[in-house]
C-alpha atoms as a PDB file:
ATOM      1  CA  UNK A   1     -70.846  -8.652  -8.577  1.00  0.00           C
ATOM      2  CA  UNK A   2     -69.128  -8.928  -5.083  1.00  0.00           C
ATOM      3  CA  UNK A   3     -65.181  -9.447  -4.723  1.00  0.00           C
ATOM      4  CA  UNK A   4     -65.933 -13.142  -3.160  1.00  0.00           C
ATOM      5  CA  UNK A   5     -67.819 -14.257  -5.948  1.00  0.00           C
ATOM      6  CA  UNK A   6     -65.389 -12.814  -8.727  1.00  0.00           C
ATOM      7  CA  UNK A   7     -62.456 -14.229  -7.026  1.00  0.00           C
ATOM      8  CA  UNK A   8     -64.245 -17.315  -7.164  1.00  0.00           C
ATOM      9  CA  UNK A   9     -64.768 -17.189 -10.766  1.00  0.00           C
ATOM     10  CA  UNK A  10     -61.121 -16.464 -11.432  1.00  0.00           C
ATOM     11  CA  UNK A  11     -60.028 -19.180  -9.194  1.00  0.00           C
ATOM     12  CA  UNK A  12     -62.057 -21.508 -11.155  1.00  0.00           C
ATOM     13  CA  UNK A  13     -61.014 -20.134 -14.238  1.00  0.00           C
ATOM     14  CA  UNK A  14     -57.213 -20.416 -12.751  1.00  0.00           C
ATOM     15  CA  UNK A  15     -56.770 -23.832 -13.817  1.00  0.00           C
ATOM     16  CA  UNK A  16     -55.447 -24.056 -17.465  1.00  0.00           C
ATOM     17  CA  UNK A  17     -57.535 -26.856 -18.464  1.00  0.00           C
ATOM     18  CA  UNK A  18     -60.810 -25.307 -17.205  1.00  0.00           C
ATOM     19  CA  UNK A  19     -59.949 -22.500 -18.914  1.00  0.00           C
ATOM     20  CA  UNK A  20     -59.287 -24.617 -22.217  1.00  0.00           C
ATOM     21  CA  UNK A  21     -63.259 -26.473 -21.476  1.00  0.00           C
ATOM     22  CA  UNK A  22     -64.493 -22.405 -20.494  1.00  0.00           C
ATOM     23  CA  UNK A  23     -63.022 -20.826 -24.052  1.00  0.00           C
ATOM     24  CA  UNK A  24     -63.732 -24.090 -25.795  1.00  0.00           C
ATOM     25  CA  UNK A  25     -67.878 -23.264 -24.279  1.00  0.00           C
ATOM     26  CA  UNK A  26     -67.654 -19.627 -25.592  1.00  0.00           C
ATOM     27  CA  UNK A  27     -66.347 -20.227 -28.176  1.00  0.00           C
ATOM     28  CA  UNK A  28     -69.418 -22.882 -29.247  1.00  0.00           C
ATOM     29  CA  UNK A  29     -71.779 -20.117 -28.675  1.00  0.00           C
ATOM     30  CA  UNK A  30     -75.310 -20.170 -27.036  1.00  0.00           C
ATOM     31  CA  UNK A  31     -76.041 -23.857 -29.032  1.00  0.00           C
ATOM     32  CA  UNK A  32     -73.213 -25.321 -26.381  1.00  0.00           C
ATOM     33  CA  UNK A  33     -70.960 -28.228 -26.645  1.00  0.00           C
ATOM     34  CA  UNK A  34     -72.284 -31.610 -25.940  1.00  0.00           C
ATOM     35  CA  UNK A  35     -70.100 -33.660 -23.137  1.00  0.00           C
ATOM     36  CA  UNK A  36     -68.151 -36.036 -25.775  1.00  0.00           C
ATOM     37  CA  UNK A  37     -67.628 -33.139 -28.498  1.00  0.00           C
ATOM     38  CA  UNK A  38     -66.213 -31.026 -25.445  1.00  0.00           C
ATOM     39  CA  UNK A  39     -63.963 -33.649 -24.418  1.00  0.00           C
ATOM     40  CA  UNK A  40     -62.461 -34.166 -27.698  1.00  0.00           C
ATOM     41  CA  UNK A  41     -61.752 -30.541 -28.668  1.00  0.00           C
ATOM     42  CA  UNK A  42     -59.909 -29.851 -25.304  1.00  0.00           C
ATOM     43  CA  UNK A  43     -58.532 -32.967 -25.325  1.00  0.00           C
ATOM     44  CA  UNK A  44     -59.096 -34.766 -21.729  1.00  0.00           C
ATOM     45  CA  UNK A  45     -58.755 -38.153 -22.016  1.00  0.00           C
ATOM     46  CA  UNK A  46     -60.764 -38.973 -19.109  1.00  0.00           C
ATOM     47  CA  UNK A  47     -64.374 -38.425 -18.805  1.00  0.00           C
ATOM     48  CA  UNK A  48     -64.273 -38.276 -15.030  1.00  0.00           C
ATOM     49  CA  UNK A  49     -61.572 -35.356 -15.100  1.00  0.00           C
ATOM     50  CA  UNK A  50     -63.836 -33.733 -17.420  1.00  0.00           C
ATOM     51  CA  UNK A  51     -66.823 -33.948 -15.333  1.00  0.00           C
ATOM     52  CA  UNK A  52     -64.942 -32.425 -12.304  1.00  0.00           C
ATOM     53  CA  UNK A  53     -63.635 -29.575 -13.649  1.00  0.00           C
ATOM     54  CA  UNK A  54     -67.288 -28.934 -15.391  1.00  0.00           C
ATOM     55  CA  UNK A  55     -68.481 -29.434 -11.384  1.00  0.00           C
ATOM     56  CA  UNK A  56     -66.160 -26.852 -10.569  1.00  0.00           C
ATOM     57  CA  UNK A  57     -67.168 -24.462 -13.484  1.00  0.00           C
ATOM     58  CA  UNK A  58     -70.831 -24.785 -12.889  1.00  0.00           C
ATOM     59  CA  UNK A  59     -70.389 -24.078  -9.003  1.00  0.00           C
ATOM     60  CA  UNK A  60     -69.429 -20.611  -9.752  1.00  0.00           C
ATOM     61  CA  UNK A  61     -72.383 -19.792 -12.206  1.00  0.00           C
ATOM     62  CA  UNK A  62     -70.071 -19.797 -15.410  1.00  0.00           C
ATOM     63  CA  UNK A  63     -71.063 -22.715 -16.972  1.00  0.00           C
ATOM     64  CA  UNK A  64     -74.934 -24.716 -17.188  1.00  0.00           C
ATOM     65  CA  UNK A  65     -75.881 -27.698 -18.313  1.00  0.00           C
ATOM     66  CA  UNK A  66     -78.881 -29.283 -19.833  1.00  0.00           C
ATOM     67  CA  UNK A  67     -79.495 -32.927 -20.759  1.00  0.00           C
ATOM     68  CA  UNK A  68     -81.078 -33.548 -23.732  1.00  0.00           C
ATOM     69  CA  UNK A  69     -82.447 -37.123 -24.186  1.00  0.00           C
ATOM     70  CA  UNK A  70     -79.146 -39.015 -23.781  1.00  0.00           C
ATOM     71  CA  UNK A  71     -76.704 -36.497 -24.709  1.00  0.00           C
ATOM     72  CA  UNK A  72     -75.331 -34.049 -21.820  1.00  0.00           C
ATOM     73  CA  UNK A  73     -74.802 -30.234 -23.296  1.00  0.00           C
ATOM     74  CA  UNK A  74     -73.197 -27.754 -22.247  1.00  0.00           C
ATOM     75  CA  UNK A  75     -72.965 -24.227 -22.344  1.00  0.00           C
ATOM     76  CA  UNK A  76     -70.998 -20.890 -21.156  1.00  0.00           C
ATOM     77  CA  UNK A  77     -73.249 -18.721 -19.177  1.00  0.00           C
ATOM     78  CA  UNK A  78     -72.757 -15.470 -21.437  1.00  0.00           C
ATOM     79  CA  UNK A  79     -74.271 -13.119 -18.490  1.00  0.00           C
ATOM     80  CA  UNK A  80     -71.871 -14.496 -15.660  1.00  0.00           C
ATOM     81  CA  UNK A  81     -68.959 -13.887 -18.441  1.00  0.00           C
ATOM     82  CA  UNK A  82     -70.059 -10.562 -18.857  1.00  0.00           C
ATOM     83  CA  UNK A  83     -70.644  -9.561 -15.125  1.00  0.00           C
ATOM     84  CA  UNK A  84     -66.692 -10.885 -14.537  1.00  0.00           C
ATOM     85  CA  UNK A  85     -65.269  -9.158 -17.258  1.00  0.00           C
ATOM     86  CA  UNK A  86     -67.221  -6.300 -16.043  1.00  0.00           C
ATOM     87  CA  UNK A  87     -66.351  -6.622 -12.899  1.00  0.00           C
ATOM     88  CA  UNK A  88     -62.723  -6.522 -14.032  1.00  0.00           C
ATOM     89  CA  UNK A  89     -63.653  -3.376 -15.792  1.00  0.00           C
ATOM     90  CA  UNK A  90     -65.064  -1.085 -14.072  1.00  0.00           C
ATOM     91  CA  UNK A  91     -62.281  -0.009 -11.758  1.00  0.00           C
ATOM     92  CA  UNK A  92     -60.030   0.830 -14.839  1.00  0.00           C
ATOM     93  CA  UNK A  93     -57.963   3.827 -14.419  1.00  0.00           C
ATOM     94  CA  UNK A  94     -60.321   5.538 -12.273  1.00  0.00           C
ATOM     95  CA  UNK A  95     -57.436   6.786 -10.025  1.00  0.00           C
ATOM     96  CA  UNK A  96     -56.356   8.626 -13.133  1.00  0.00           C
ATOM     97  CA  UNK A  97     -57.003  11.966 -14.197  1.00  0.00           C
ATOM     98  CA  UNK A  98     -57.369  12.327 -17.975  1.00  0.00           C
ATOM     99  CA  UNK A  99     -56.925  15.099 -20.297  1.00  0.00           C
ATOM    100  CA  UNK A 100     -59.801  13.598 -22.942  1.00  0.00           C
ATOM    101  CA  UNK A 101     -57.431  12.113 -25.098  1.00  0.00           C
ATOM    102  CA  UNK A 102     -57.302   8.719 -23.414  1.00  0.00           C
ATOM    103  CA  UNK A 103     -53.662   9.307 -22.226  1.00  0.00           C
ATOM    104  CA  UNK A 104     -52.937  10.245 -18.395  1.00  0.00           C
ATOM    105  CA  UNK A 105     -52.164  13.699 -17.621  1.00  0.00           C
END
Protein backbone atom coordinates (compact mmCIF):
# COMPACT_ATOMS: atom_id res chain seq x y z
CA UNK A 1 0.00 0.00 0.00
CA UNK A 2 1.17 3.56 -1.09
CA UNK A 3 0.87 6.71 1.36
CA UNK A 4 -1.89 8.28 -1.21
CA UNK A 5 -4.04 5.47 -1.07
CA UNK A 6 -3.83 4.94 2.85
CA UNK A 7 -4.41 8.51 3.46
CA UNK A 8 -7.31 8.08 1.42
CA UNK A 9 -8.65 5.33 3.39
CA UNK A 10 -8.22 7.23 6.62
CA UNK A 11 -9.80 10.25 5.22
CA UNK A 12 -12.73 8.23 4.38
CA UNK A 13 -12.71 6.55 7.49
CA UNK A 14 -12.34 10.26 9.17
CA UNK A 15 -15.89 10.88 9.23
CA UNK A 16 -17.56 9.49 12.45
CA UNK A 17 -20.54 8.20 10.83
CA UNK A 18 -18.64 6.27 8.11
CA UNK A 19 -16.75 4.94 10.60
CA UNK A 20 -20.02 3.87 12.60
CA UNK A 21 -21.45 2.12 8.77
CA UNK A 22 -17.34 0.70 8.39
CA UNK A 23 -17.32 -1.05 12.16
CA UNK A 24 -21.01 -1.73 11.87
CA UNK A 25 -19.68 -3.88 8.16
CA UNK A 26 -16.88 -5.65 10.17
CA UNK A 27 -18.46 -6.24 12.60
CA UNK A 28 -21.34 -8.31 10.35
CA UNK A 29 -18.60 -10.40 9.06
CA UNK A 30 -18.02 -11.78 5.47
CA UNK A 31 -22.20 -12.51 5.21
CA UNK A 32 -22.45 -8.38 5.13
CA UNK A 33 -25.20 -6.12 6.10
CA UNK A 34 -28.02 -5.59 3.77
CA UNK A 35 -28.75 -1.64 2.96
CA UNK A 36 -31.97 -1.30 5.39
CA UNK A 37 -30.41 -3.56 8.31
CA UNK A 38 -27.24 -1.20 7.95
CA UNK A 39 -29.21 1.81 8.17
CA UNK A 40 -30.99 0.88 11.21
CA UNK A 41 -28.06 -0.32 13.34
CA UNK A 42 -26.06 2.96 12.69
CA UNK A 43 -28.91 4.82 12.83
CA UNK A 44 -29.11 7.30 9.62
CA UNK A 45 -32.32 8.34 9.11
CA UNK A 46 -31.91 9.07 5.58
CA UNK A 47 -31.32 6.59 2.96
CA UNK A 48 -29.66 9.08 0.65
CA UNK A 49 -26.99 10.06 3.43
CA UNK A 50 -26.46 6.49 3.75
CA UNK A 51 -25.84 5.83 0.21
CA UNK A 52 -23.21 8.67 0.04
CA UNK A 53 -21.13 7.87 2.62
CA UNK A 54 -21.28 3.99 1.31
CA UNK A 55 -20.13 5.92 -2.26
CA UNK A 56 -17.42 7.32 -0.41
CA UNK A 57 -16.42 4.01 1.41
CA UNK A 58 -16.50 1.93 -1.69
CA UNK A 59 -14.28 4.57 -3.67
CA UNK A 60 -11.41 3.73 -1.54
CA UNK A 61 -11.67 -0.17 -1.85
CA UNK A 62 -12.95 -0.65 1.86
CA UNK A 63 -16.26 -1.50 1.34
CA UNK A 64 -18.20 -3.76 -1.84
CA UNK A 65 -21.39 -4.28 -2.62
CA UNK A 66 -23.48 -6.91 -4.23
CA UNK A 67 -27.19 -6.87 -5.08
CA UNK A 68 -28.97 -9.73 -4.48
CA UNK A 69 -32.44 -9.94 -6.15
CA UNK A 70 -33.98 -6.81 -4.58
CA UNK A 71 -32.03 -6.45 -1.54
CA UNK A 72 -28.61 -4.32 -1.73
CA UNK A 73 -25.71 -6.03 0.65
CA UNK A 74 -23.01 -4.95 1.81
CA UNK A 75 -19.82 -5.89 3.01
CA UNK A 76 -16.27 -4.72 4.58
CA UNK A 77 -13.51 -5.64 2.30
CA UNK A 78 -11.44 -7.72 5.00
CA UNK A 79 -8.11 -7.55 2.68
CA UNK A 80 -8.21 -3.62 2.20
CA UNK A 81 -8.75 -3.58 6.23
CA UNK A 82 -5.89 -5.59 6.63
CA UNK A 83 -3.47 -3.86 4.10
CA UNK A 84 -4.41 -0.33 6.18
CA UNK A 85 -3.92 -1.61 9.42
CA UNK A 86 -0.83 -3.02 8.04
CA UNK A 87 0.15 -0.27 6.55
CA UNK A 88 -0.19 1.50 9.90
CA UNK A 89 1.98 -1.23 11.24
CA UNK A 90 4.76 -1.76 9.76
CA UNK A 91 6.69 1.38 10.56
CA UNK A 92 6.24 0.70 14.38
CA UNK A 93 9.17 1.54 16.42
CA UNK A 94 11.58 0.78 13.83
CA UNK A 95 13.65 3.90 14.79
CA UNK A 96 14.09 2.09 18.07
CA UNK A 97 16.71 -0.04 19.21
CA UNK A 98 15.52 -2.86 21.48
CA UNK A 99 17.12 -4.88 24.05
CA UNK A 100 14.66 -8.17 23.28
CA UNK A 101 12.45 -7.49 25.94
CA UNK A 102 10.02 -5.30 24.02
CA UNK A 103 11.07 -2.16 26.02
CA UNK A 104 13.48 0.57 24.34
CA UNK A 105 16.95 0.60 25.35
Amino acid sequence: MNVEQAAKQLEALGSPARLRIYRALVRAGHAGLPVRRLQDRVGIPAASTLSHHLHRLILTGLVSQERQATTLICRAVYPAMDDLVGFLADECCADETCSGTGEAA
